[in-house]
Protein backbone atom coordinates (compact mmCIF):
# COMPACT_ATOMS: atom_id res chain seq x y z
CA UNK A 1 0.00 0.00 0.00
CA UNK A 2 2.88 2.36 0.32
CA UNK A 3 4.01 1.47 -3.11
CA UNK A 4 0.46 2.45 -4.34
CA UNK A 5 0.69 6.12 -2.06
CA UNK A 6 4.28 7.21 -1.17
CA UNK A 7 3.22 9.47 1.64
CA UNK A 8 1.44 6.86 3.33
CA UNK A 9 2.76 6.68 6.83
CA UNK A 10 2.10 3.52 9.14
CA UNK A 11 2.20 2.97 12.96
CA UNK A 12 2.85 -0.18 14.84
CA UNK A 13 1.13 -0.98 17.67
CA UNK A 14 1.54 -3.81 20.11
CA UNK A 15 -1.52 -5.92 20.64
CA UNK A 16 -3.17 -3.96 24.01
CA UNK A 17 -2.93 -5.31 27.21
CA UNK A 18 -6.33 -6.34 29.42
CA UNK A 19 -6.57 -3.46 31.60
CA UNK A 20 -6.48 -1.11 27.97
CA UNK A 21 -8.80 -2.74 26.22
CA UNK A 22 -11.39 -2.61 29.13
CA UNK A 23 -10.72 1.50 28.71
CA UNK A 24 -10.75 1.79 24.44
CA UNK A 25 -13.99 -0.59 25.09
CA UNK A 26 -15.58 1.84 27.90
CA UNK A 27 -14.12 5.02 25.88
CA UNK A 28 -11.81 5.77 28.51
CA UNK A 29 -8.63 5.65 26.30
CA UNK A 30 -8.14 7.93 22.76
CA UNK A 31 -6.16 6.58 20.12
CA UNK A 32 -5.02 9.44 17.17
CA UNK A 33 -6.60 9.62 14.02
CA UNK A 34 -6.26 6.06 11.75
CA UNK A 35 -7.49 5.81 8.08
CA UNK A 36 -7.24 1.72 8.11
CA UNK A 37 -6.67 -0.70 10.56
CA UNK A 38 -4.52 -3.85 9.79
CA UNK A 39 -3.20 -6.65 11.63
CA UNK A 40 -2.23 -10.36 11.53
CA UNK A 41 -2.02 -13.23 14.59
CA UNK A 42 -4.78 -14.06 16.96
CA UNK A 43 -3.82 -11.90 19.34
CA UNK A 44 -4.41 -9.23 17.57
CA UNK A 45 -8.20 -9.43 16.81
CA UNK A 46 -9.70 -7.87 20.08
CA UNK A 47 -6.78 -4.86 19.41
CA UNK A 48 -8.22 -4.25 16.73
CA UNK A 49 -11.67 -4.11 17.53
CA UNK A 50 -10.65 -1.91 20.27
CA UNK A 51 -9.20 0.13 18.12
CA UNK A 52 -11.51 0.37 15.28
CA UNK A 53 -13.88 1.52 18.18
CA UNK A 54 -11.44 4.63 18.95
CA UNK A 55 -11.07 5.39 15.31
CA UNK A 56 -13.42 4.35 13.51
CA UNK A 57 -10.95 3.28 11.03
CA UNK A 58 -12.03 -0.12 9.47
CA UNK A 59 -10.09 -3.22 10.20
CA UNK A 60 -8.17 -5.98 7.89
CA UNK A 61 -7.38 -9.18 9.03
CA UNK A 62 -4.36 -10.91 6.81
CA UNK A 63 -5.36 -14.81 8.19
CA UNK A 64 -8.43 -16.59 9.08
CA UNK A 65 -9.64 -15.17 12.09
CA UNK A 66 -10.47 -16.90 15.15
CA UNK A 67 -13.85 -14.62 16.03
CA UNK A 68 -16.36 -14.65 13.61
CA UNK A 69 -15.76 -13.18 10.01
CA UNK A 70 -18.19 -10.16 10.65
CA UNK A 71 -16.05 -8.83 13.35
CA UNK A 72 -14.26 -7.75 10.72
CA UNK A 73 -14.47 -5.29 7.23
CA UNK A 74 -12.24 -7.33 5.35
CA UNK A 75 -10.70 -10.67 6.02
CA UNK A 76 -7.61 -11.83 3.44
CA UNK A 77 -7.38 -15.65 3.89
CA UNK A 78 -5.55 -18.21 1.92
CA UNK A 79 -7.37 -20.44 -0.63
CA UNK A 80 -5.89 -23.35 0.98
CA UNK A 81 -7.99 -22.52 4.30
CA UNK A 82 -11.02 -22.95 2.31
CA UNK A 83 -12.79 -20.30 4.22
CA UNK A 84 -17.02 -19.88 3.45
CA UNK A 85 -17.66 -17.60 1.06
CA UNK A 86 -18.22 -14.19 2.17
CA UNK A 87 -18.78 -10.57 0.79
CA UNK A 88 -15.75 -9.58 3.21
CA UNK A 89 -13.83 -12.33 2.10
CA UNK A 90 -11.11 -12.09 -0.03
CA UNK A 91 -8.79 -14.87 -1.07
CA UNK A 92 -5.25 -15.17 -1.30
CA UNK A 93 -2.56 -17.32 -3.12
CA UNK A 94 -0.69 -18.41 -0.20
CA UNK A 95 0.37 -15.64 2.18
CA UNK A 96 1.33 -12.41 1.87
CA UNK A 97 4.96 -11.56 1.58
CA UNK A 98 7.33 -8.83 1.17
CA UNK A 99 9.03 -10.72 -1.37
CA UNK A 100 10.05 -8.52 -5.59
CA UNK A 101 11.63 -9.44 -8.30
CA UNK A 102 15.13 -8.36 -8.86
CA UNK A 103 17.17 -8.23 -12.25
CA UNK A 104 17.79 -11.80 -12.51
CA UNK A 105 21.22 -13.39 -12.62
CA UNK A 106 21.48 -15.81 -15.92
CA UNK A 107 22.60 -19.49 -14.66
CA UNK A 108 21.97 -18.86 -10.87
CA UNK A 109 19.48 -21.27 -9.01
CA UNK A 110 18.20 -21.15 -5.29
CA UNK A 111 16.96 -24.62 -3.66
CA UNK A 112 15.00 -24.20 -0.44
CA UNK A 113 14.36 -26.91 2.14
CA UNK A 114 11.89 -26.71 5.32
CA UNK A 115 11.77 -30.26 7.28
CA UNK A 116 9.16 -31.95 9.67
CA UNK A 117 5.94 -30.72 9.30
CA UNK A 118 2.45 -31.86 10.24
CA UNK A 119 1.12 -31.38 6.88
CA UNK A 120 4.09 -33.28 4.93
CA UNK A 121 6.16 -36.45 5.44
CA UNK A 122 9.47 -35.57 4.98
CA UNK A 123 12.19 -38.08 3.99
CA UNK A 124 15.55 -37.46 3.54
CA UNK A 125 16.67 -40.00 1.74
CA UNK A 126 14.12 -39.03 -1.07
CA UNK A 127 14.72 -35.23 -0.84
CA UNK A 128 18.46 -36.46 -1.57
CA UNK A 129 17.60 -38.60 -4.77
CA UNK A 130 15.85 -35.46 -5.77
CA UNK A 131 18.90 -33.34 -5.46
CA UNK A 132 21.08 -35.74 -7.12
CA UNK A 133 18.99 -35.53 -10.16
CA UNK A 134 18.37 -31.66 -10.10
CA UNK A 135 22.26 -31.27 -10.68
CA UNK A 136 22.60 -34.20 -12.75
CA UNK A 137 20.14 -32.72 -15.19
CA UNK A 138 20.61 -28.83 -14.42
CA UNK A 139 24.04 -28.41 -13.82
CA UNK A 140 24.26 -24.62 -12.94
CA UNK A 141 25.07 -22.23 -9.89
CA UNK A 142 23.11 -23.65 -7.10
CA UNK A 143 22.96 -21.95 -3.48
CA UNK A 144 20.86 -23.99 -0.99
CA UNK A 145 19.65 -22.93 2.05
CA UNK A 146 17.89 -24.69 4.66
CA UNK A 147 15.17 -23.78 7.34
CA UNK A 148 14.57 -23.91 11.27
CA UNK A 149 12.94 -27.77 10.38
CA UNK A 150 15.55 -28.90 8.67
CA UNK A 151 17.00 -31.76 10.37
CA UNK A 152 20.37 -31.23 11.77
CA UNK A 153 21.25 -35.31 10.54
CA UNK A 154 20.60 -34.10 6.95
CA UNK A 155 23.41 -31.26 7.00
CA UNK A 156 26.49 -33.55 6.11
CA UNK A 157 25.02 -35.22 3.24
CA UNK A 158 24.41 -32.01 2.24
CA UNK A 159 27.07 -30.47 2.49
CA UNK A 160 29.10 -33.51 -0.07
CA UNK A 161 26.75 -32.74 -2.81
CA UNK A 162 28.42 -31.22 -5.66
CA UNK A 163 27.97 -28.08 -7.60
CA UNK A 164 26.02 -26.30 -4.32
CA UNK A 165 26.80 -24.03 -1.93
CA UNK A 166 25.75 -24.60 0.80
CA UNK A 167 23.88 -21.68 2.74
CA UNK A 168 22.45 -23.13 6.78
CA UNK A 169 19.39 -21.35 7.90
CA UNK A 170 21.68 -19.82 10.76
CA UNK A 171 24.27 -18.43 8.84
CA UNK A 172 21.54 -15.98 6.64
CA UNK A 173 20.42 -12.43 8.02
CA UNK A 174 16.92 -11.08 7.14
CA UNK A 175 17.89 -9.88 4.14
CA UNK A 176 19.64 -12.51 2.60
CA UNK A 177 16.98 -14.53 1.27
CA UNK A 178 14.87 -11.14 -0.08
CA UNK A 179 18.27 -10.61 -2.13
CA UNK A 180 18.63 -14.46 -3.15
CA UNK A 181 15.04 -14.86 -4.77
CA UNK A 182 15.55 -11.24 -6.63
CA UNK A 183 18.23 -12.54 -8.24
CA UNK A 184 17.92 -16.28 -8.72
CA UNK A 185 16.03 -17.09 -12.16
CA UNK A 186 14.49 -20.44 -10.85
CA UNK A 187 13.88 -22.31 -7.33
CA UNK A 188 13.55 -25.50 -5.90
CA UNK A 189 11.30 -25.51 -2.88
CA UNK A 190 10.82 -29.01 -0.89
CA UNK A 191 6.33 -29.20 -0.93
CA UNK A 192 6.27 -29.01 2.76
CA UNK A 193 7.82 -25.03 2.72
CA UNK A 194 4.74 -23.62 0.92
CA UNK A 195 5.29 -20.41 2.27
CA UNK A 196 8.65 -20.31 0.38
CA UNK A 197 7.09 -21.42 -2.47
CA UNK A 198 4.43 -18.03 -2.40
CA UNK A 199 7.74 -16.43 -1.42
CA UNK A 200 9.58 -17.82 -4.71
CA UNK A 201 6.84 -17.13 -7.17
CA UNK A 202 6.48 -13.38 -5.93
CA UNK A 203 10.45 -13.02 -6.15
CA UNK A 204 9.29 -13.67 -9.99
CA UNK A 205 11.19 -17.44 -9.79
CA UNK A 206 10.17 -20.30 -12.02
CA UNK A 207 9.50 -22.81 -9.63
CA UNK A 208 10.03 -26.68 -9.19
CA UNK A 209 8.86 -28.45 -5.98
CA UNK A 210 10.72 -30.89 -4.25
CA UNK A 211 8.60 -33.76 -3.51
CA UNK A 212 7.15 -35.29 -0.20
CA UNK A 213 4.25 -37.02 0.44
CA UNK A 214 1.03 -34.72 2.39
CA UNK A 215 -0.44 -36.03 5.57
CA UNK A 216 -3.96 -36.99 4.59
CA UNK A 217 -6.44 -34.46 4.56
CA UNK A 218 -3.67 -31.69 4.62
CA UNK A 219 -4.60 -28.23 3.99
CA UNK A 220 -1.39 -27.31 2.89
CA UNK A 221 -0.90 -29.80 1.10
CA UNK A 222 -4.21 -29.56 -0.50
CA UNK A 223 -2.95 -25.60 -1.31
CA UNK A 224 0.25 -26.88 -3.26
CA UNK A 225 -2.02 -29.37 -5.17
CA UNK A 226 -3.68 -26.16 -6.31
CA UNK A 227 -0.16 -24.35 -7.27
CA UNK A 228 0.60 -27.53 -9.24
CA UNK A 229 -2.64 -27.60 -10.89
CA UNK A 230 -2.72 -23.68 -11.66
CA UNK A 231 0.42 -24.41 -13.63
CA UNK A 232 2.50 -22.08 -11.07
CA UNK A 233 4.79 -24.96 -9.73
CA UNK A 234 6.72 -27.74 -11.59
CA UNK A 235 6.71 -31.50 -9.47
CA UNK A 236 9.98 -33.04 -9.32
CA UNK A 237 8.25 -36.07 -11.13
CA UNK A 238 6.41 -34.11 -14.16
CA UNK A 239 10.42 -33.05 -14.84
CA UNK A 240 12.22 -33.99 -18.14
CA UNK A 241 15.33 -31.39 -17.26
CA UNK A 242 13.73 -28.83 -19.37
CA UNK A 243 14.32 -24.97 -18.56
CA UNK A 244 11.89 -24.17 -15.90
CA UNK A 245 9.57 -20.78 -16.62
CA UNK A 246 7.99 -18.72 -14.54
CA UNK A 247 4.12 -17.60 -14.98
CA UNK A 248 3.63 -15.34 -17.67
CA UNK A 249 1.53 -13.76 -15.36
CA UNK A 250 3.06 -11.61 -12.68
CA UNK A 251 2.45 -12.82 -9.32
CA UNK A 252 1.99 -9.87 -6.97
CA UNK A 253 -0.82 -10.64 -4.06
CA UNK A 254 0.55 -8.15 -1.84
CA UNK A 255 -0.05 -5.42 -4.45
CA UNK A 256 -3.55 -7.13 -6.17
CA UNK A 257 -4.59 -7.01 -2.51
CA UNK A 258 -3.60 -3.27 -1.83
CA UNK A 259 -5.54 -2.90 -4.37
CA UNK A 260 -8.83 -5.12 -3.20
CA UNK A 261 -8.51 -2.98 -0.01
CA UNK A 262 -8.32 0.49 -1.48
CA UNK A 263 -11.65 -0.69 -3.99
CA UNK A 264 -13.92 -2.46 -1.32
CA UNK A 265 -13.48 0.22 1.44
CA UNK A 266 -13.59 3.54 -0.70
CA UNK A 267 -10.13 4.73 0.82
């Protein structure tokens, strides 16, 4: 939204404790002047409320809430949640990130792996295979990086695989992986890190997904079904070692929803 108006200025504000919102609620306690109201995490929600009732500013939610979906003006909420359809419901590919493209480096390649999850089975030994045959077939500059789930026992065996540098989770600052995706002109994203994958596609990546196996019944898993089907992700297994390409189409939610918001609320 401050891409769309330059001078827009924003305020953070810690979710309130109690004791505060008992005074916004009983309009003992003035908050300054807000044109919108935005926030994301449960613990947020009765902030907001509180606040919306001090400002009269209306109120975004950027997840599926956990009070009811009137509570709110407008509610952004992943496909994969399969929320009920509602006139202050808008949907999102994935979630939001802060992720742009960059100008893209010719030959470079970013491979992203998240772990244990209760959406995926992961298995080393066949996230390995998968490697082996990415740089068999695609033998370019390849940086991989890891994530808080990766398990420490897979870290050797990466480490002897050739052609990639190897990048640990704790050795990258906030910025690093921002810079990375700019730059990188395709990733490989392991199916149980679908928030890299949203984060890849928005970087303006072609993507290929690493695969695992979803629990049964998976949401998640259900949402990167959806990316395969959409034709924004490439399975390891529908793979001939042709050149990966990203969607014609430019994938932006964070600025198609800046958008929704400015539309449905008259701002």
């Amino acid at each position: 939204m401050q891409r769309l108006r330059p001078g827009l200025s924003i305020r953070e504000r810690a979710p309130l404790a109690c004791a505060e919102l008992l005074r916004v609620f009983l309009g003992r306690l003035h908050e300054p002047p807000a044109t919108l109201l935005i926030g994301a995490g449960r613990a947020t929600h009765l902030s907001l409320l509180a606040f919306k009732r001090a400002t009269g500013a209306p109120v975004v939610v950027l997840m599926r809430p956990s009070l009811p979906y009137g509570c709110f003006d407008l509610c952004l909420v992943p496909e994969h949640d399969r929320p009920a359809p509602k006139g202050n419901v808008i949907l999102t590919r994935g979630a939001l990130n802060r992720m742009r493209p960059g100008d893209k480096t010719p030959g470079e390649g970013l491979i992203l792996l998240g772990g244990p999850s209760k959406h995926f089975r992961w298995d080393d030994d066949r996230i390995l295979t998968q490697l082996r045959r990415l740089i068999a077939q695609d033998p370019r500059r390849w940086t991989l990086t890891t994530s808080r789930r990766t398990p420490a026992s897979l870290l050797p065996a990466l480490a002897q695989l050739p052609g990639i540098e190897l990048v640990p989770a704790g050795q990258t600052g906030p910025d690093w992986l921002p810079a990375r995706l700019a730059s990188a002109e395709l990733c490989w994203v392991s199916a149980d890190s679908v928030s890299m994958l949203f984060e890849a596609l928005s970087a303006g990546c072609a993507v290929g997904l690493l695969e695992l196996d979803a629990e049964p019944g998976s949401r998640v898993g259900a949402g990167v079904r959806q990316a395969i089907e959409q034709g924004l992700a490439t399975p390891m297994s529908h793979w001939q070692g042709e050149a990966l390409v990203a969607p014609a189409q430019r994938f932006n939610e964070a600025e198609r929803c800046a958008r929704l918001i400015e539309e449905r609320l008259h701002l």
